[in-house]
C-alpha atoms as a PDB file:
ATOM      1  CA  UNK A   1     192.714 -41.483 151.893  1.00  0.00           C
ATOM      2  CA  UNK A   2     191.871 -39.649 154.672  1.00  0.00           C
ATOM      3  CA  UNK A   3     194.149 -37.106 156.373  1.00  0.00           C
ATOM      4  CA  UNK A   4     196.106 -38.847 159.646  1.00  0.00           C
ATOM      5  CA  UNK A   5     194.983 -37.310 163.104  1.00  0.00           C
ATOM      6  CA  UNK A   6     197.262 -34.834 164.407  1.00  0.00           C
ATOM      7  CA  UNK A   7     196.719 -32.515 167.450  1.00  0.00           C
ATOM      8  CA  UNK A   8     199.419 -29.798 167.164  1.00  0.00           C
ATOM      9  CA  UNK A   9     200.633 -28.659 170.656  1.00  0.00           C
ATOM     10  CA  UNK A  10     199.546 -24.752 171.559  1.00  0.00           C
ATOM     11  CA  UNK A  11     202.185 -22.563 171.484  1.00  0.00           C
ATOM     12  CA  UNK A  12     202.609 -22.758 175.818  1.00  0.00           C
ATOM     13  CA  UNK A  13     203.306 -26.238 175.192  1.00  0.00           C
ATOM     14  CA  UNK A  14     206.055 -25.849 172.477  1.00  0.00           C
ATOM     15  CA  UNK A  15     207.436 -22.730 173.960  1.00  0.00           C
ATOM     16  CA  UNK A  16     207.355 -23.859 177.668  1.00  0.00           C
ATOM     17  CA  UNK A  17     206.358 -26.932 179.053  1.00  0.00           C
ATOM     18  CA  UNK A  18     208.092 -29.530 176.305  1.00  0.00           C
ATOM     19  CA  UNK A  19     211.216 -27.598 176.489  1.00  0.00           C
ATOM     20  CA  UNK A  20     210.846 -27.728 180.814  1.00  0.00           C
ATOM     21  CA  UNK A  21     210.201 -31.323 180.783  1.00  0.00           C
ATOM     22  CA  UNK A  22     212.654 -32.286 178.504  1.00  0.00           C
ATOM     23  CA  UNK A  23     215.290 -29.919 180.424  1.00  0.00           C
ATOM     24  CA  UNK A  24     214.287 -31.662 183.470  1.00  0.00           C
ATOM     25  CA  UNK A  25     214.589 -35.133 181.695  1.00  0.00           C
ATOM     26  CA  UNK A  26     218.355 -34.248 180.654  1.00  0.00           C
ATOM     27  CA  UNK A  27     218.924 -32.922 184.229  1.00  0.00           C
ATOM     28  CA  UNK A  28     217.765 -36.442 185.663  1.00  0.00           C
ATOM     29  CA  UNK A  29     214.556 -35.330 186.870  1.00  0.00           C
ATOM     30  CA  UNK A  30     212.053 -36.695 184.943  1.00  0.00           C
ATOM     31  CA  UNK A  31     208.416 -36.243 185.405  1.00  0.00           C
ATOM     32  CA  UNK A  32     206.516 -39.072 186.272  1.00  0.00           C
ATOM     33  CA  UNK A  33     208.596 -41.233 184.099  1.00  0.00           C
ATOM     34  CA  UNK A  34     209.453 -39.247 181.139  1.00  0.00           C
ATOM     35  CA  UNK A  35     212.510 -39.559 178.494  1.00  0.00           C
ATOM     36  CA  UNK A  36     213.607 -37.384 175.815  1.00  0.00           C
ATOM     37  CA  UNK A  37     213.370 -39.043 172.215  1.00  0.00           C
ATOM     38  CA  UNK A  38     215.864 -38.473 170.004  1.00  0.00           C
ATOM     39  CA  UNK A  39     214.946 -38.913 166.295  1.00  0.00           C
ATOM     40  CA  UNK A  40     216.772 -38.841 163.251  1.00  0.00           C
ATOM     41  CA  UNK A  41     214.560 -36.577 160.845  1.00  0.00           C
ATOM     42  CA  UNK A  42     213.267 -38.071 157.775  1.00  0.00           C
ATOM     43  CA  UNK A  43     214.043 -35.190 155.134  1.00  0.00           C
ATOM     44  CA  UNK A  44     216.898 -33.126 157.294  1.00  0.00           C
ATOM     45  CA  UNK A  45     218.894 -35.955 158.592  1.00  0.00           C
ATOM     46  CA  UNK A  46     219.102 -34.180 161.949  1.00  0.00           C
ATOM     47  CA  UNK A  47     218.075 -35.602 164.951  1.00  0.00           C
ATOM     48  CA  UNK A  48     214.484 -33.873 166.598  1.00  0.00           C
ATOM     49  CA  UNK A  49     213.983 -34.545 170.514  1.00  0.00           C
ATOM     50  CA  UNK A  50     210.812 -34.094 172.294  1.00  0.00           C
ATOM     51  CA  UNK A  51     209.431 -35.504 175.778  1.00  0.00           C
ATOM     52  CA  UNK A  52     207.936 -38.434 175.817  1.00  0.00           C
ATOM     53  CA  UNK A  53     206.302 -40.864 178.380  1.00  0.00           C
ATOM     54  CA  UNK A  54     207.740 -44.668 177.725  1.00  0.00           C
ATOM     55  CA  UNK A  55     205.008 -47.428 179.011  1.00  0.00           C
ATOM     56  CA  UNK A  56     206.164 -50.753 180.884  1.00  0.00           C
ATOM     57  CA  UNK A  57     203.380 -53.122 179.908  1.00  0.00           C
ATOM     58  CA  UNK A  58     204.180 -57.246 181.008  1.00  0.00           C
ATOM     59  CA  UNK A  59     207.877 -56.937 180.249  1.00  0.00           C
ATOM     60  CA  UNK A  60     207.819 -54.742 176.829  1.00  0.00           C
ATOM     61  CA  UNK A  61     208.086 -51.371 176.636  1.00  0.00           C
ATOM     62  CA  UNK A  62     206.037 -48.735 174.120  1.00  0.00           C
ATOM     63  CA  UNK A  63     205.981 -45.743 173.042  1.00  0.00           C
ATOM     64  CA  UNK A  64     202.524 -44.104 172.421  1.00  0.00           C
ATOM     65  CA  UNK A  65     201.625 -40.840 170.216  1.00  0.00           C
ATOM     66  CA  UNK A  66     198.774 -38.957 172.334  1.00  0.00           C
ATOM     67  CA  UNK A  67     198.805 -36.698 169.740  1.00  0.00           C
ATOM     68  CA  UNK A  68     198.145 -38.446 166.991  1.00  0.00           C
ATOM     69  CA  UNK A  69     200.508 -38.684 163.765  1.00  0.00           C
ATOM     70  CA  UNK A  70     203.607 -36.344 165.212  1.00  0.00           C
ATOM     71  CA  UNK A  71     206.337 -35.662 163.342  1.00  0.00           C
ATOM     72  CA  UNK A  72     207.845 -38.035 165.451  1.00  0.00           C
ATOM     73  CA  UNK A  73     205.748 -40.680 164.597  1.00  0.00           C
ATOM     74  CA  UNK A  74     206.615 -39.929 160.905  1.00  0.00           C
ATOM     75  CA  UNK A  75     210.363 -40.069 161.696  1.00  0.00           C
ATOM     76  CA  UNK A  76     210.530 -43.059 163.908  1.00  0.00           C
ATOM     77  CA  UNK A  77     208.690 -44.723 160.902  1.00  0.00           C
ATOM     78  CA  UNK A  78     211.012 -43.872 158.519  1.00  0.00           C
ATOM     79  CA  UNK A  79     214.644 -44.656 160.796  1.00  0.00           C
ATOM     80  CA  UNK A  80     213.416 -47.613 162.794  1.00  0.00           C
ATOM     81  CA  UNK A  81     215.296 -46.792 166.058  1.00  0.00           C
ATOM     82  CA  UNK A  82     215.776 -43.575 168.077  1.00  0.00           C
ATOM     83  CA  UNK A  83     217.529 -42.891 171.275  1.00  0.00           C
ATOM     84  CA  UNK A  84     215.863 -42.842 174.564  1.00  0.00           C
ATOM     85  CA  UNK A  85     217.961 -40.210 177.351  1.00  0.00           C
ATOM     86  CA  UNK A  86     216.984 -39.520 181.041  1.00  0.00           C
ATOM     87  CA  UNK A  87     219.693 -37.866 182.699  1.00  0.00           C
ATOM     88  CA  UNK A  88     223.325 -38.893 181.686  1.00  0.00           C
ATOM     89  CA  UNK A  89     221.750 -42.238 180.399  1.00  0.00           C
ATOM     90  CA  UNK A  90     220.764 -42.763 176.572  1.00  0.00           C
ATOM     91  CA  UNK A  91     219.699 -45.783 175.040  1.00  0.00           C
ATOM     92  CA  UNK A  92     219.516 -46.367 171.620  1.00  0.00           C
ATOM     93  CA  UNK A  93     215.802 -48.711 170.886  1.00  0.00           C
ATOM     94  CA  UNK A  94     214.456 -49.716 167.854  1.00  0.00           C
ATOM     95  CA  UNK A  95     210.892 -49.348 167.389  1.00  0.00           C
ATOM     96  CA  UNK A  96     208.067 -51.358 165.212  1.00  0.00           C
ATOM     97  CA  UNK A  97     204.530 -50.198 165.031  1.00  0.00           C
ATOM     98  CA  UNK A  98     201.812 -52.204 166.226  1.00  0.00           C
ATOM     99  CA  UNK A  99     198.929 -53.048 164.114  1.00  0.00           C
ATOM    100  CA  UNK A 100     195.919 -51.358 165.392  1.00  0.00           C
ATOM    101  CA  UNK A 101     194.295 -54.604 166.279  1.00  0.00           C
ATOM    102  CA  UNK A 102     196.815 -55.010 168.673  1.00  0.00           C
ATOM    103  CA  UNK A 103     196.824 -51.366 170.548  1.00  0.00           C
ATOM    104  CA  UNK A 104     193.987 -51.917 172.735  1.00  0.00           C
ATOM    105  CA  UNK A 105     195.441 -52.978 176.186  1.00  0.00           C
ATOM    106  CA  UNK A 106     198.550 -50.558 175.716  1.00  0.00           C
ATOM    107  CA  UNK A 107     196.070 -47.787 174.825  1.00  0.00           C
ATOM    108  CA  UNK A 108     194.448 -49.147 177.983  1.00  0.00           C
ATOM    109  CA  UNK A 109     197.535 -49.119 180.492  1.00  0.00           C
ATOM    110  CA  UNK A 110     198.758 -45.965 179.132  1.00  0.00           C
ATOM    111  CA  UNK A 111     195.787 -43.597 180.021  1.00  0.00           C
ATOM    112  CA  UNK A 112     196.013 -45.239 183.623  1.00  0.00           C
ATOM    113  CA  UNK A 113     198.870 -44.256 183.711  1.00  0.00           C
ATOM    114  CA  UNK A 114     199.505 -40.844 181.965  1.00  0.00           C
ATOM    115  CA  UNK A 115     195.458 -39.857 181.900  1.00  0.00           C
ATOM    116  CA  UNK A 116     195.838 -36.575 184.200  1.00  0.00           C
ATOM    117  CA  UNK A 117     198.723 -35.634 181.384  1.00  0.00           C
ATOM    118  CA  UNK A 118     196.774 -36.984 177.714  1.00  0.00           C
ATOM    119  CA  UNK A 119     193.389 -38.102 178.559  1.00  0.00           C
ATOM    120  CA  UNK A 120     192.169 -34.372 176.641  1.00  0.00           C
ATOM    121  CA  UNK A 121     193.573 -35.981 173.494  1.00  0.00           C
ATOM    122  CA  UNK A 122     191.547 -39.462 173.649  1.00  0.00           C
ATOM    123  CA  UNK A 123     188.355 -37.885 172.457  1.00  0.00           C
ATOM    124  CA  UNK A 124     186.912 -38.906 175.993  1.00  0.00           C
ATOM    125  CA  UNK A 125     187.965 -42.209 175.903  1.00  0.00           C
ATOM    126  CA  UNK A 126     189.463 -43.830 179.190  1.00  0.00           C
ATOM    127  CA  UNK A 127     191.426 -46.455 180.646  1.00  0.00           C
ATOM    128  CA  UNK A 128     187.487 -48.218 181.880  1.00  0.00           C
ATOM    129  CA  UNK A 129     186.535 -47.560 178.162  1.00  0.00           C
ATOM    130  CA  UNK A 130     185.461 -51.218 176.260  1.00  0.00           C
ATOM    131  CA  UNK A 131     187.841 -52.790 174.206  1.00  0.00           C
ATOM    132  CA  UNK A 132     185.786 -51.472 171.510  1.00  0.00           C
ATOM    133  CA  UNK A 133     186.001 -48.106 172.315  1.00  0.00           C
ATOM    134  CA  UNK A 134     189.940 -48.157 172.569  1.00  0.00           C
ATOM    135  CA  UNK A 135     189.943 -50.209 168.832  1.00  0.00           C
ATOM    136  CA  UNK A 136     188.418 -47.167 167.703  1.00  0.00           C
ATOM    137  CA  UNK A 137     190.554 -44.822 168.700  1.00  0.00           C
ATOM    138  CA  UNK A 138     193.535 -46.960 167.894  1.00  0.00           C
ATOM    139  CA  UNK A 139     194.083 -45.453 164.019  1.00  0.00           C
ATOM    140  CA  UNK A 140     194.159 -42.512 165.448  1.00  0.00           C
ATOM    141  CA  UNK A 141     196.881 -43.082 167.933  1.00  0.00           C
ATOM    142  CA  UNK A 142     200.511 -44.711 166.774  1.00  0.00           C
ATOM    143  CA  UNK A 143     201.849 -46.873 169.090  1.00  0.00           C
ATOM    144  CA  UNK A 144     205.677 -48.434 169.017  1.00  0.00           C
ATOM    145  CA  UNK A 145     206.821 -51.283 170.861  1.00  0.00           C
ATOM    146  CA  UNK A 146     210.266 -50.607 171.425  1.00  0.00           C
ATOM    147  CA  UNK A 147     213.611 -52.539 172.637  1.00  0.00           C
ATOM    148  CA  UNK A 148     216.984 -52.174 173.297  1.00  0.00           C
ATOM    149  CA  UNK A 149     219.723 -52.605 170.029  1.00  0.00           C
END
């Protein structure tokens, strides 16, 4: 089996900007739409949070993994919901992974919207790439549909 795509974040982005925009997100500021995710961890129990850009798409919402297979990913796999917190408001969602068949127009409406944030980790695909294009990609890239409990 091959190994699952993962970009690891550099060291600014762990050490800085993740922490900022997820401080920002608690504070009620979010940037351009972000949320903290709050994920029970698979071996510790604890919960992880990191930033994370929600998508509206025709009345469902999604989470998408830019970055490939996050630890995250892994975790949301494994406990099936998470919690979802801008400001003073959290929301508990449960997620289900779409098939990669079905990624294509999410994949789509997500780098229109979040491109000037992700796009480097898309491996110069775009929002005008072919439907083709984005089913390629779409192993590499987990993506959650994800609803209120």
């Amino acid at each position: 089996m091959a190994t699952a795509h993962y970009r690891a974040p550099g060291r600014f982005t762990r050490t800085v900007m993740n922490p900022l925009v997820a401080g920002l997100t608690r504070l009620g500021l979010p940037l351009a739409g972000s949320a903290v995710l709050g994920v029970r961890g698979r071996t510790s129990g604890e919960v992880r949070t990191t930033p994370v850009n929600p998508l509206d798409l025709d009345g469902q919402r999604y989470l998408v993994a830019a970055r490939g297979h996050t630890q995250w990913v892994r975790n949301l796999r494994v406990a099936g919901e998470a919690e979802l917190t801008v400001g003073r408001r959290a929301e508990t969602v449960r997620a289900v992974e779409l098939p990669d068949a079905e990624k294509a127009p999410v994949l789509r409406a997500y780098l229109r919207a979040w491109a000037w944030e992700v796009g480097a980790f898309f491996e110069g695909v775009d929002a005008d790439a072919s439907d083709a294009e984005l089913a390629a990609i779409a192993p590499r890239h987990p993506v959650f549909a994800i609803s209120g409990r």
